[in-house]
N, C-alpha and C. Protein backbone atom coordinates (compact mmCIF):
# COMPACT_ATOMS: atom_id res chain seq x y z
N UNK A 1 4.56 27.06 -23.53
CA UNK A 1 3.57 26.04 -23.27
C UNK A 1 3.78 25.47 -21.86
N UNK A 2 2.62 25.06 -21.08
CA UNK A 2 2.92 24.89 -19.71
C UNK A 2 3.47 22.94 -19.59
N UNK A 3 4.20 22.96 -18.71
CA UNK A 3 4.30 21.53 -18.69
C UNK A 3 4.13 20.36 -18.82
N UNK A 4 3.98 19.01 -19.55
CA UNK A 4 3.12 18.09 -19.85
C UNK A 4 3.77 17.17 -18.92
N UNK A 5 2.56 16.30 -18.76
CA UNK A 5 3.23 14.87 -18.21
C UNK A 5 3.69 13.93 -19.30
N UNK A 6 4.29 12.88 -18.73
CA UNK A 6 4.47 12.07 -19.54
C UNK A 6 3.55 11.21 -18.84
N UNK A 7 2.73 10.48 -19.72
CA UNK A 7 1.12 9.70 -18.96
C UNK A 7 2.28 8.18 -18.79
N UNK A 8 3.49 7.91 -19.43
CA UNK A 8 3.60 6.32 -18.91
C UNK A 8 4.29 6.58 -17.18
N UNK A 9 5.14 7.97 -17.20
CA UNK A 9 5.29 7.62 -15.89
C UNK A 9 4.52 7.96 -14.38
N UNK A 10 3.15 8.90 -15.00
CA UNK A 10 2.32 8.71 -13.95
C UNK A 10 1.40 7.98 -13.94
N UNK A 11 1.63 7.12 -14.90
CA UNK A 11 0.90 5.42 -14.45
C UNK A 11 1.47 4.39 -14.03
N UNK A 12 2.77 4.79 -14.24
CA UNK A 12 3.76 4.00 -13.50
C UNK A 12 3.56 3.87 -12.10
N UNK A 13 3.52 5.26 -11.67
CA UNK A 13 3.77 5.61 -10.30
C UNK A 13 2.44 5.91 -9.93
N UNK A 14 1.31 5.68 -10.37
CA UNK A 14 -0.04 5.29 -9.72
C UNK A 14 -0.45 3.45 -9.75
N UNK A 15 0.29 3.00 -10.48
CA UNK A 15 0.13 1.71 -10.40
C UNK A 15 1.06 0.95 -8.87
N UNK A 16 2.16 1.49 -9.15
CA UNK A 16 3.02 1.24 -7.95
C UNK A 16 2.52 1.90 -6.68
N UNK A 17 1.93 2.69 -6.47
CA UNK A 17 1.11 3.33 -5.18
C UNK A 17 0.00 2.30 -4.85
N UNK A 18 -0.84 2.13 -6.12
CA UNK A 18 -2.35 0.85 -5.55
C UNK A 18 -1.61 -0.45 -5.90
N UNK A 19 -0.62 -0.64 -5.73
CA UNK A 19 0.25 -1.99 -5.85
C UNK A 19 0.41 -1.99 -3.83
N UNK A 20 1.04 -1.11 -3.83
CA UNK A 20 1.88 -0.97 -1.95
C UNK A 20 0.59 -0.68 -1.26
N UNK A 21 -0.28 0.07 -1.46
CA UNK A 21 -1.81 0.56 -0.87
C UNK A 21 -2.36 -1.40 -1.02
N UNK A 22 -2.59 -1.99 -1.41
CA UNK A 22 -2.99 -3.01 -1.97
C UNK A 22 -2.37 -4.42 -0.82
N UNK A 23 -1.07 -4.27 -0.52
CA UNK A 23 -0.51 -4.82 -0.33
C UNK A 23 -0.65 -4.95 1.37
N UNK A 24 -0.37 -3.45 1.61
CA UNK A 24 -0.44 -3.11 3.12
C UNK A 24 -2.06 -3.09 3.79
N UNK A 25 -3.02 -3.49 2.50
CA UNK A 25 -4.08 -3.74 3.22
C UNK A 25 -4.38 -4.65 3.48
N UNK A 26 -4.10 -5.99 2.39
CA UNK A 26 -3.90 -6.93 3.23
C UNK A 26 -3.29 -7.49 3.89
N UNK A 27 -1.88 -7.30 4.48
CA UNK A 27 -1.57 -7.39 5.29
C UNK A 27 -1.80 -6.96 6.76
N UNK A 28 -2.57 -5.52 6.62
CA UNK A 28 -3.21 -5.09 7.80
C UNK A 28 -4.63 -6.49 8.34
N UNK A 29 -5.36 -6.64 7.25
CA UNK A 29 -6.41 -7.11 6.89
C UNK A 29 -6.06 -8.71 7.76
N UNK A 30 -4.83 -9.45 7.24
CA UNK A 30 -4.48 -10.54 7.89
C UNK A 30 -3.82 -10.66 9.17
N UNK A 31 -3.22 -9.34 9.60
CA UNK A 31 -2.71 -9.47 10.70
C UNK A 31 -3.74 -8.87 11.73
N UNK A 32 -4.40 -8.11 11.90
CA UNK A 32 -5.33 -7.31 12.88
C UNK A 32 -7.04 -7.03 11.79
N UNK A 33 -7.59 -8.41 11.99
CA UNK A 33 -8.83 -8.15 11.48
C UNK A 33 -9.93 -7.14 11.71
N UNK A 34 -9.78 -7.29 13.24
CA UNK A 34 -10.66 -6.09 14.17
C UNK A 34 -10.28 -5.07 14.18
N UNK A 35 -9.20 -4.90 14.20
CA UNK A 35 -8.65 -3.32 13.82
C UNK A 35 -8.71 -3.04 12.69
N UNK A 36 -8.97 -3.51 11.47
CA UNK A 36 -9.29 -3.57 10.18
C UNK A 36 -10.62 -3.08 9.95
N UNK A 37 -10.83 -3.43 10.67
CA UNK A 37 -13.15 -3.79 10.41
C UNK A 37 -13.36 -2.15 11.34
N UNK A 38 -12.75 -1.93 12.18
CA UNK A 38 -13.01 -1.00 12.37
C UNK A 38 -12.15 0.77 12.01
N UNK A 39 -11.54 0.16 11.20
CA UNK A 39 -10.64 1.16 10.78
C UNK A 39 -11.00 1.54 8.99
N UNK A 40 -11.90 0.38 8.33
CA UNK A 40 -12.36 0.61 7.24
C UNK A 40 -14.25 1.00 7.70
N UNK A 41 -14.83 0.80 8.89
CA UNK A 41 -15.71 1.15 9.27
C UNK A 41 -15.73 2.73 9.38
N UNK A 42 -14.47 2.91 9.89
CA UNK A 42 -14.46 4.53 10.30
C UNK A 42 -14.20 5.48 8.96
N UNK A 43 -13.59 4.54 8.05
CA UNK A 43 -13.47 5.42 6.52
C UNK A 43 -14.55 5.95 5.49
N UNK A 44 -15.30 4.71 5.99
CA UNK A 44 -16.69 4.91 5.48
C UNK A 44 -17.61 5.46 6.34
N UNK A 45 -17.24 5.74 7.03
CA UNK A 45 -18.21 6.65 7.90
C UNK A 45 -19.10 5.89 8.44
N UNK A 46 -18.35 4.93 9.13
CA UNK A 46 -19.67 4.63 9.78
C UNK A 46 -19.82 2.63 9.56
N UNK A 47 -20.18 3.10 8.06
CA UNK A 47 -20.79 1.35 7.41
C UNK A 47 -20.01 0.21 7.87
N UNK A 48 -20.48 -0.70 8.27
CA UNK A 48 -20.36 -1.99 8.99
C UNK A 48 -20.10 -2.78 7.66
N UNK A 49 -18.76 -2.72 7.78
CA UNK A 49 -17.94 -3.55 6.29
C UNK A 49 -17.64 -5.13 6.39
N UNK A 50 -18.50 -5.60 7.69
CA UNK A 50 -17.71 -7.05 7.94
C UNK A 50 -19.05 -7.65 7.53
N UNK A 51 -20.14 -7.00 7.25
CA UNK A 51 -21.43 -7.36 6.54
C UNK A 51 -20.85 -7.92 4.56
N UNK A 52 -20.01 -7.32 4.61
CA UNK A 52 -19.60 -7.27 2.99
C UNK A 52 -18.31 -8.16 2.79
N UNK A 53 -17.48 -8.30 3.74
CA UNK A 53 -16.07 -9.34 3.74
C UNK A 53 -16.18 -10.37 3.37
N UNK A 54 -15.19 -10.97 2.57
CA UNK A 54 -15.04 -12.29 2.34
C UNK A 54 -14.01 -13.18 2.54
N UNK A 55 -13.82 -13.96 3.11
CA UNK A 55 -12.62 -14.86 3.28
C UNK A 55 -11.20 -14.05 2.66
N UNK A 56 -10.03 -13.96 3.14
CA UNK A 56 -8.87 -13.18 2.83
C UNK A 56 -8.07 -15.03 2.30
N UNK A 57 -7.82 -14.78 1.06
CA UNK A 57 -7.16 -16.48 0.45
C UNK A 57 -6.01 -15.45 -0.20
N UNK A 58 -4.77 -16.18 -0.91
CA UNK A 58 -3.94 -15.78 -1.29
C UNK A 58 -4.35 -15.44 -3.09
N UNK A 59 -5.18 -16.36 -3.50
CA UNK A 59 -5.56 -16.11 -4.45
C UNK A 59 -6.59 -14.39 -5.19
N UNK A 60 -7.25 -14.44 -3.86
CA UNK A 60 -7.96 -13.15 -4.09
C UNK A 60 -7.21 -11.61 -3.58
N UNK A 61 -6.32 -12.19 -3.16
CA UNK A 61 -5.19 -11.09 -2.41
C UNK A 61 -4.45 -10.60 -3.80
N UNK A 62 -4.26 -11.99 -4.24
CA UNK A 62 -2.78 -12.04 -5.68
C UNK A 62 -3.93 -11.40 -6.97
N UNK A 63 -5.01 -11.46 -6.84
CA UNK A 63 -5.81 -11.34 -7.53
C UNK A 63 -6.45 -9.77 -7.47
N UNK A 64 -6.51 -9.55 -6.04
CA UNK A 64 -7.18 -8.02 -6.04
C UNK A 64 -5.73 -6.80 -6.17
N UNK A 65 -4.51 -7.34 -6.03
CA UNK A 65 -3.52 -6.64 -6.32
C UNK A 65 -3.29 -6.71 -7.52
N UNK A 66 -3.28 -7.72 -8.48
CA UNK A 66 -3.13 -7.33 -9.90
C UNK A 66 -4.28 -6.21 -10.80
N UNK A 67 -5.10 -6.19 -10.26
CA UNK A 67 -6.44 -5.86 -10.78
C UNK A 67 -6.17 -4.47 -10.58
N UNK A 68 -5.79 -3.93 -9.35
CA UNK A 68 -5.85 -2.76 -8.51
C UNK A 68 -4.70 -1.63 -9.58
N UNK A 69 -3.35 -2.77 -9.89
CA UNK A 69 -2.55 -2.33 -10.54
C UNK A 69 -2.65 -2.21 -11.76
N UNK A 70 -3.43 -2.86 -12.49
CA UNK A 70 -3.56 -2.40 -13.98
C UNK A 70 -4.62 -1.44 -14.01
N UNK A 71 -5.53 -1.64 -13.21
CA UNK A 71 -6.41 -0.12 -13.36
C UNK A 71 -5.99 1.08 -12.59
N UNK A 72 -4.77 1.40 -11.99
CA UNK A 72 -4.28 2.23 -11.51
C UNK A 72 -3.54 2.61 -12.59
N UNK A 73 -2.89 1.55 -13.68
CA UNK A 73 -2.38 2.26 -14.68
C UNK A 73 -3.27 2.94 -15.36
N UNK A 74 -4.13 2.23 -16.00
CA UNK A 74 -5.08 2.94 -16.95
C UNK A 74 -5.22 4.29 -16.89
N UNK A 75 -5.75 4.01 -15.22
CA UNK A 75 -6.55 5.43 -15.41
C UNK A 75 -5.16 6.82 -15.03
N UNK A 76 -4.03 6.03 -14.63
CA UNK A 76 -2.99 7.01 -14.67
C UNK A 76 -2.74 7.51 -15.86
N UNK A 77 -2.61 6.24 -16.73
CA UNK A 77 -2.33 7.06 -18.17
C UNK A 77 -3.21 8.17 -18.63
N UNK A 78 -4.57 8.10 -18.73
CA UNK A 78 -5.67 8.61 -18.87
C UNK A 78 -5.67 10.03 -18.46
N UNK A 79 -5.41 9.97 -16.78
CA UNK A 79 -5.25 11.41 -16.34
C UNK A 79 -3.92 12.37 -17.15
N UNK A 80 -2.82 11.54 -17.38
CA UNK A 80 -2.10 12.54 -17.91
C UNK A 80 -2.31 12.62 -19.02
N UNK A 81 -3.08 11.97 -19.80
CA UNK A 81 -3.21 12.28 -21.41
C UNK A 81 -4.30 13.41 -21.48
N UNK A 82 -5.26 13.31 -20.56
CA UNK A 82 -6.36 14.40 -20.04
C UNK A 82 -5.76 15.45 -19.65
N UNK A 83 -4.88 15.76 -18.78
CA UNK A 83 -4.25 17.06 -18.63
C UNK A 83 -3.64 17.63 -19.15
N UNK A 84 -2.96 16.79 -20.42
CA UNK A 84 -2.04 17.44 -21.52
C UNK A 84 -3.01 17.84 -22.35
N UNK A 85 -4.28 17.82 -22.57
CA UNK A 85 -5.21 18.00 -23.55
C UNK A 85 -5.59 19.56 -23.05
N UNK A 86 -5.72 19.33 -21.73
CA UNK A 86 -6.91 20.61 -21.40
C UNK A 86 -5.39 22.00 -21.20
C-alpha cells in the first residue's frame, strides 16, 4: 500500500506555515506600506489593492492570524484525509 499521511501533522504544519506567512505580512505590511501595495499589486497582476485596504490595528492582525491558522488546519487535515482516500 502506498504511503499515507497522517492528516494531524500536515495540518499542523500547514497551520504553522499561514501562521509565519500571516505574520511576515504584516509585518511587511507595517513596516514598508508602499512596498507592500506594490508588491501585493504585482501578485495580483496588476490590481490596485490599496483600493481594498483597511487600517492595519493589532486586533485585525491578532484576528486575521488566528483565522488564517485554523483554516489552514482544516483544510490541511482535509487534504490528507483526501489523499489517503484516493
Amino acid at each position: 500500500m502506498a504511503d499515507k499521511l497522517k492528516p494531524a501533522r500536515v495540518a499542523n504544519a500547514l497551520a504553522i506555515t499561514a501562521g509565519i506567512v500571516s505574520i511576515v505580512c504584516a509585518l511587511l505590511l507595517a513596516i514598508a506600506p508602499q512596498f507592500s501595495m506594490n508588491l501585493f499589486g504585482s501578485i495580483f497582476h496588476g490590481l490596485d489593492v490599496s483600493n481594498i485596504t483597511v487600517a492595519l490595528t493589532w486586533g485585525r492582525t491578532i484576528l486575521g492570524t488566528v483565522v488564517a491558522i485554523v483554516l489552514a488546519w482544516i483544510f490541511g487535515w482535509l487534504y490528507a484525509v483526501i489523499y489517503n482516500k484516493l
